[in-house]
N, C-alpha and C. Protein backbone atom coordinates (compact mmCIF):
# COMPACT_ATOMS: atom_id res chain seq x y z
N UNK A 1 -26.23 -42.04 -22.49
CA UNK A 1 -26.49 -40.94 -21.57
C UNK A 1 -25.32 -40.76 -20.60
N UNK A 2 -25.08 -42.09 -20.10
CA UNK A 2 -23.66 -41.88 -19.24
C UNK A 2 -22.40 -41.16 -20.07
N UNK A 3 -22.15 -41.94 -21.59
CA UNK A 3 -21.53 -40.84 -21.67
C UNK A 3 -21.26 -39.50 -21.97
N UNK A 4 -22.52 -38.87 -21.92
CA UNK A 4 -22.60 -37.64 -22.12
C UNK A 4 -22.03 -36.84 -20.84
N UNK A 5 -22.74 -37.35 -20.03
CA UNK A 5 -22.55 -37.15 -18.70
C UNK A 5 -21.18 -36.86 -18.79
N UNK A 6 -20.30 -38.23 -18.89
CA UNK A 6 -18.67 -38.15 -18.78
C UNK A 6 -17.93 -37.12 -19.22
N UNK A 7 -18.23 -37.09 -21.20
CA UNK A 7 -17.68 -36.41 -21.62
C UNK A 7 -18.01 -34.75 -21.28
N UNK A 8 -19.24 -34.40 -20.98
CA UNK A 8 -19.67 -33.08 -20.64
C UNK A 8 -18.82 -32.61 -18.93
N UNK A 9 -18.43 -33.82 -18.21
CA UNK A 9 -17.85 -34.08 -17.01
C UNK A 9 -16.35 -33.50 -16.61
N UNK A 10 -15.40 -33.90 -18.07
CA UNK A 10 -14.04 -34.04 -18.81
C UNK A 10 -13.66 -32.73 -18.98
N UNK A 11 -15.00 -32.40 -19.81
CA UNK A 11 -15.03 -30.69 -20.42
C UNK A 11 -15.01 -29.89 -19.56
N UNK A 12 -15.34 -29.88 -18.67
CA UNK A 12 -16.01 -28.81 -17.68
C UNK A 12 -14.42 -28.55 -16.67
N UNK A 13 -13.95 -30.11 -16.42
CA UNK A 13 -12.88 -29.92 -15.28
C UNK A 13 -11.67 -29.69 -16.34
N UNK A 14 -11.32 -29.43 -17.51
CA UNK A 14 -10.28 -29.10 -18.33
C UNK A 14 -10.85 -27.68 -18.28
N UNK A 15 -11.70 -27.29 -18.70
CA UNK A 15 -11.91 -25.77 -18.52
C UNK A 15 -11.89 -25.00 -17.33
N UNK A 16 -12.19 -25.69 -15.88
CA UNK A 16 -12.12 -24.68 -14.53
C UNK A 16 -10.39 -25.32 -14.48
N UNK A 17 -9.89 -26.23 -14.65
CA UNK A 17 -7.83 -25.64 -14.61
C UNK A 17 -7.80 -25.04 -15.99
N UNK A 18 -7.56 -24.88 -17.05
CA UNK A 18 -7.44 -23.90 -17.33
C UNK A 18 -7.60 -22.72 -17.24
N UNK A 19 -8.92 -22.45 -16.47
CA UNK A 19 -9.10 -21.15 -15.96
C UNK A 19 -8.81 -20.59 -15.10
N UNK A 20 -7.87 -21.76 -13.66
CA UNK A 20 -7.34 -21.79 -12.78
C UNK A 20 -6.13 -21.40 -12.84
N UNK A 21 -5.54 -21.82 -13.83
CA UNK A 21 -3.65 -21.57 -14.47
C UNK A 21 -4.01 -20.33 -14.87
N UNK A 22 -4.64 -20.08 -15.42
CA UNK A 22 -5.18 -18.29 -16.72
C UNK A 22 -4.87 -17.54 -15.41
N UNK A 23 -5.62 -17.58 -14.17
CA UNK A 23 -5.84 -16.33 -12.91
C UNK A 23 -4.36 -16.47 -12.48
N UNK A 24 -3.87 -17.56 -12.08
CA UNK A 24 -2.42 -17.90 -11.39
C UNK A 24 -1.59 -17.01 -11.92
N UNK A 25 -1.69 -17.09 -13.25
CA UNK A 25 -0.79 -16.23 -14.20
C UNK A 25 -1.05 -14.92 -13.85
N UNK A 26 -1.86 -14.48 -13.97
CA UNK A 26 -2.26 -13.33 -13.78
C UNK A 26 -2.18 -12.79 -12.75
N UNK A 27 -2.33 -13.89 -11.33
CA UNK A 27 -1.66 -13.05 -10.09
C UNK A 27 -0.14 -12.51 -9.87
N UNK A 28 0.20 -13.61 -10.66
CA UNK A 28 1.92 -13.75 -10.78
C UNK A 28 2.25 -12.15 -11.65
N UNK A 29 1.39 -11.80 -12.30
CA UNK A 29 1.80 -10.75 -13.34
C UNK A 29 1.70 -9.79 -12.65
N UNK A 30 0.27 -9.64 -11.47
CA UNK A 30 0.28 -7.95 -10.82
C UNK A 30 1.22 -8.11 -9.88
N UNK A 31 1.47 -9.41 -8.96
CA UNK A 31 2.42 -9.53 -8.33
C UNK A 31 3.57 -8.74 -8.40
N UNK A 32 4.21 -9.30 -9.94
CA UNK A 32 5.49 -8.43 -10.21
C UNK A 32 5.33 -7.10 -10.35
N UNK A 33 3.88 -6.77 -11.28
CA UNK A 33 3.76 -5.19 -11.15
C UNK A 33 3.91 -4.57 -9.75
N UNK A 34 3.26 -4.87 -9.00
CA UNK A 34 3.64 -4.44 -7.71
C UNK A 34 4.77 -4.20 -7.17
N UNK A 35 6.04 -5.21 -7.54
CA UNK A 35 6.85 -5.22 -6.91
C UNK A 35 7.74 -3.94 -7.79
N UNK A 36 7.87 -4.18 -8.80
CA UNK A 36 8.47 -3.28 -9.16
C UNK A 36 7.82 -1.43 -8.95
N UNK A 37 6.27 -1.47 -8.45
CA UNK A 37 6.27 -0.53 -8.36
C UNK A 37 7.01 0.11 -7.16
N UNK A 38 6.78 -0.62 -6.22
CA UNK A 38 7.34 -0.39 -4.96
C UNK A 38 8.85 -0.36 -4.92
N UNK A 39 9.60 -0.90 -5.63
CA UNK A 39 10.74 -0.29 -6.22
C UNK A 39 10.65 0.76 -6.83
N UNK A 40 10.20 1.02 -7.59
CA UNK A 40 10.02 2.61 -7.86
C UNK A 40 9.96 3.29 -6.78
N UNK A 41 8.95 3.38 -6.07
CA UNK A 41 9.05 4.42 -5.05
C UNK A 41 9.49 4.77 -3.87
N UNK A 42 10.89 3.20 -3.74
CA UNK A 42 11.66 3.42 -2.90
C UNK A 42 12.52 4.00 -3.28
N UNK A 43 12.87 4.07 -4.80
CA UNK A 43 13.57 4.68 -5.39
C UNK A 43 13.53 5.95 -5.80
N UNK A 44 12.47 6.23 -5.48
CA UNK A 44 11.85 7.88 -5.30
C UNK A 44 12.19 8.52 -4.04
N UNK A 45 12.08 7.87 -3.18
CA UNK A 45 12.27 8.07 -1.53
C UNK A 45 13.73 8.31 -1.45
N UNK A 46 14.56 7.81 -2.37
CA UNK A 46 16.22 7.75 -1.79
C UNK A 46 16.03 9.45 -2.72
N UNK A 47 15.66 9.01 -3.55
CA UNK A 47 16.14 10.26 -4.79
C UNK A 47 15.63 11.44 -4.19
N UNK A 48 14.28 11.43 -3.62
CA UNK A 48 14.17 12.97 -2.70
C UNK A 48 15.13 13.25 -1.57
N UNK A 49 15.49 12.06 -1.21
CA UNK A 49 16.69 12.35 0.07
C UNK A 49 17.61 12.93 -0.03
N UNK A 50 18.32 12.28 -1.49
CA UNK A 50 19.24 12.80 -2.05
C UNK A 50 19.16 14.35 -2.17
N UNK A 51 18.13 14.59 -3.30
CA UNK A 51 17.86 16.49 -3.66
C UNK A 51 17.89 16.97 -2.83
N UNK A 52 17.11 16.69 -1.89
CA UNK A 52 16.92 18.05 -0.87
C UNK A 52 17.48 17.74 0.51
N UNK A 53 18.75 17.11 0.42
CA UNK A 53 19.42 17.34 1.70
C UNK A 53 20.32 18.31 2.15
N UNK A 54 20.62 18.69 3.00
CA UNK A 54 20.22 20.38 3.32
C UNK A 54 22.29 20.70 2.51
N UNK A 55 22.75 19.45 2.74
CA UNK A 55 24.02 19.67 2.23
C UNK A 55 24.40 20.17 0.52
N UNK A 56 23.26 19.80 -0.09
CA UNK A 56 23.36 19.66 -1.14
C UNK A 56 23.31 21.05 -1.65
N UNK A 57 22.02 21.19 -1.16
CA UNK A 57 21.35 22.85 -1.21
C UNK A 57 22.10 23.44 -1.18
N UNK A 58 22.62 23.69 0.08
CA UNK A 58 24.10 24.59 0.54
C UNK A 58 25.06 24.80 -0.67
N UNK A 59 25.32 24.03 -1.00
CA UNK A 59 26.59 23.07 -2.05
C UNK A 59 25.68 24.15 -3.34
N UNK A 60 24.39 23.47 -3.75
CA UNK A 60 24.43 24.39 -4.91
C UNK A 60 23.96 25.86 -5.10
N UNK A 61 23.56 26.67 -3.90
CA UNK A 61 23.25 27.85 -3.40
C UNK A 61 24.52 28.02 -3.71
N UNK A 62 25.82 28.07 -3.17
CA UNK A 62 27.02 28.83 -2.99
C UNK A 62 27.30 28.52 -4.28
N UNK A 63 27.43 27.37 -5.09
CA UNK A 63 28.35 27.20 -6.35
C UNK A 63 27.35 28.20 -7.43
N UNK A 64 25.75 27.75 -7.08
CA UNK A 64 25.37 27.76 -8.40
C UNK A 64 24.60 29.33 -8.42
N UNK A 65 24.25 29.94 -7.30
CA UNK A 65 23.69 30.78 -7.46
C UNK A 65 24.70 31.96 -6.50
N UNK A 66 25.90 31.84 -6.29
CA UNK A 66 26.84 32.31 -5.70
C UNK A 66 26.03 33.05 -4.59
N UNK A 67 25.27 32.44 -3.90
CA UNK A 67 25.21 32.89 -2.52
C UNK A 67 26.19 32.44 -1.32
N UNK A 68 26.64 33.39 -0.43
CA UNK A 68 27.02 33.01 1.08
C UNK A 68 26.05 33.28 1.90
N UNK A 69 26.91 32.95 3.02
CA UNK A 69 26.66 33.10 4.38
C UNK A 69 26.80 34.69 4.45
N UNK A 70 26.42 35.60 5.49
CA UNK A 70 25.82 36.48 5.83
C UNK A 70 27.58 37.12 7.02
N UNK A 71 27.93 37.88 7.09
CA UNK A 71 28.76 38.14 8.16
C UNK A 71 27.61 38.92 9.59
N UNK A 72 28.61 38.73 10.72
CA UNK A 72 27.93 38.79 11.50
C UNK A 72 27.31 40.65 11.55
N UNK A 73 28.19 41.31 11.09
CA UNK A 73 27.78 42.42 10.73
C UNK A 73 26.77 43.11 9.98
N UNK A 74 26.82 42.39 8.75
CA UNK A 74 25.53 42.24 8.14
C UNK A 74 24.29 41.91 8.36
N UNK A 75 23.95 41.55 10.06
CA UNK A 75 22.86 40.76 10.21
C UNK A 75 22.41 41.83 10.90
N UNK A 76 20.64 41.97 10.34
CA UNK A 76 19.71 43.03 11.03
C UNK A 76 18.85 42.39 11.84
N UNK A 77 18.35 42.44 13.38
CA UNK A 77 17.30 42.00 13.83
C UNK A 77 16.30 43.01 14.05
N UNK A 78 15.23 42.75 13.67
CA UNK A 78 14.15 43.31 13.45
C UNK A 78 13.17 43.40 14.58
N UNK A 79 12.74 44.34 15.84
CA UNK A 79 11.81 44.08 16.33
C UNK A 79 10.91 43.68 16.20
N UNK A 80 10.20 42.66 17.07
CA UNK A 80 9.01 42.26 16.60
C UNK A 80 7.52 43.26 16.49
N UNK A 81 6.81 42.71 15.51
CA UNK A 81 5.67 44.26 14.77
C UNK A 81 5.09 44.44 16.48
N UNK A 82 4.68 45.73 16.74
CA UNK A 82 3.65 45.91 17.90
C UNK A 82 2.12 44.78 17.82
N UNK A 83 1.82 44.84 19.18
CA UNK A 83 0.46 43.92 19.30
C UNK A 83 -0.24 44.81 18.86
N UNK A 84 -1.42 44.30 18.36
CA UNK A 84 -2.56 44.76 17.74
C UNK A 84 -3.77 44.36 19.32
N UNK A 85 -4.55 45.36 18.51
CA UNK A 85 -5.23 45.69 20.10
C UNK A 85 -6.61 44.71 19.68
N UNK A 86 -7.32 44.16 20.20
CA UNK A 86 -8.57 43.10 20.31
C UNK A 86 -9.59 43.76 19.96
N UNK A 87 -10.14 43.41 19.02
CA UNK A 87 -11.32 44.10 18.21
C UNK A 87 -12.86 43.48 19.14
């Protein structure tokens, strides 16, 4: 009877570390997922910085869609519309 006890004893604590190492692993695995996600999306963060910084725009407005700047002559100001009266 005792050694049932033992051997059923043996079994049990080889199976909770193994099952202990199994999760470890597995933290270790989302761990890295994580990390690399978050690299990703710092790497997203630079890359929107990059696109849409106002220099860039500029840069490909004038090259790519041959827009300028406006001369001062060319510029209309528009009164502002009349108030509308309170219903």
């Amino acid at each position: 009877m005792l050694f049932i006890l033992l051997i059923t004893s043996a079994i049990s604590l080889v199976t909770a570390r193994h099952d202990t190492r199994k999760i470890v692993n597995e933290i270790e695995v989302e761990r890295n997922k994580a990390s690399q996600i978050k690299n990703h999306h710092t790497n997203l963060v630079i890359e929107k910085a990059t696109l849409t910084s106002r220099s860039r725009i500029e840069r490909l407005a004038i090259q790519k869609l041959k827009m300028k700047y406006p001369k001062r002559e060319d510029i209309v100001l528009l009164p502002p519309p009349p108030a509308r009266a309170k219903q």
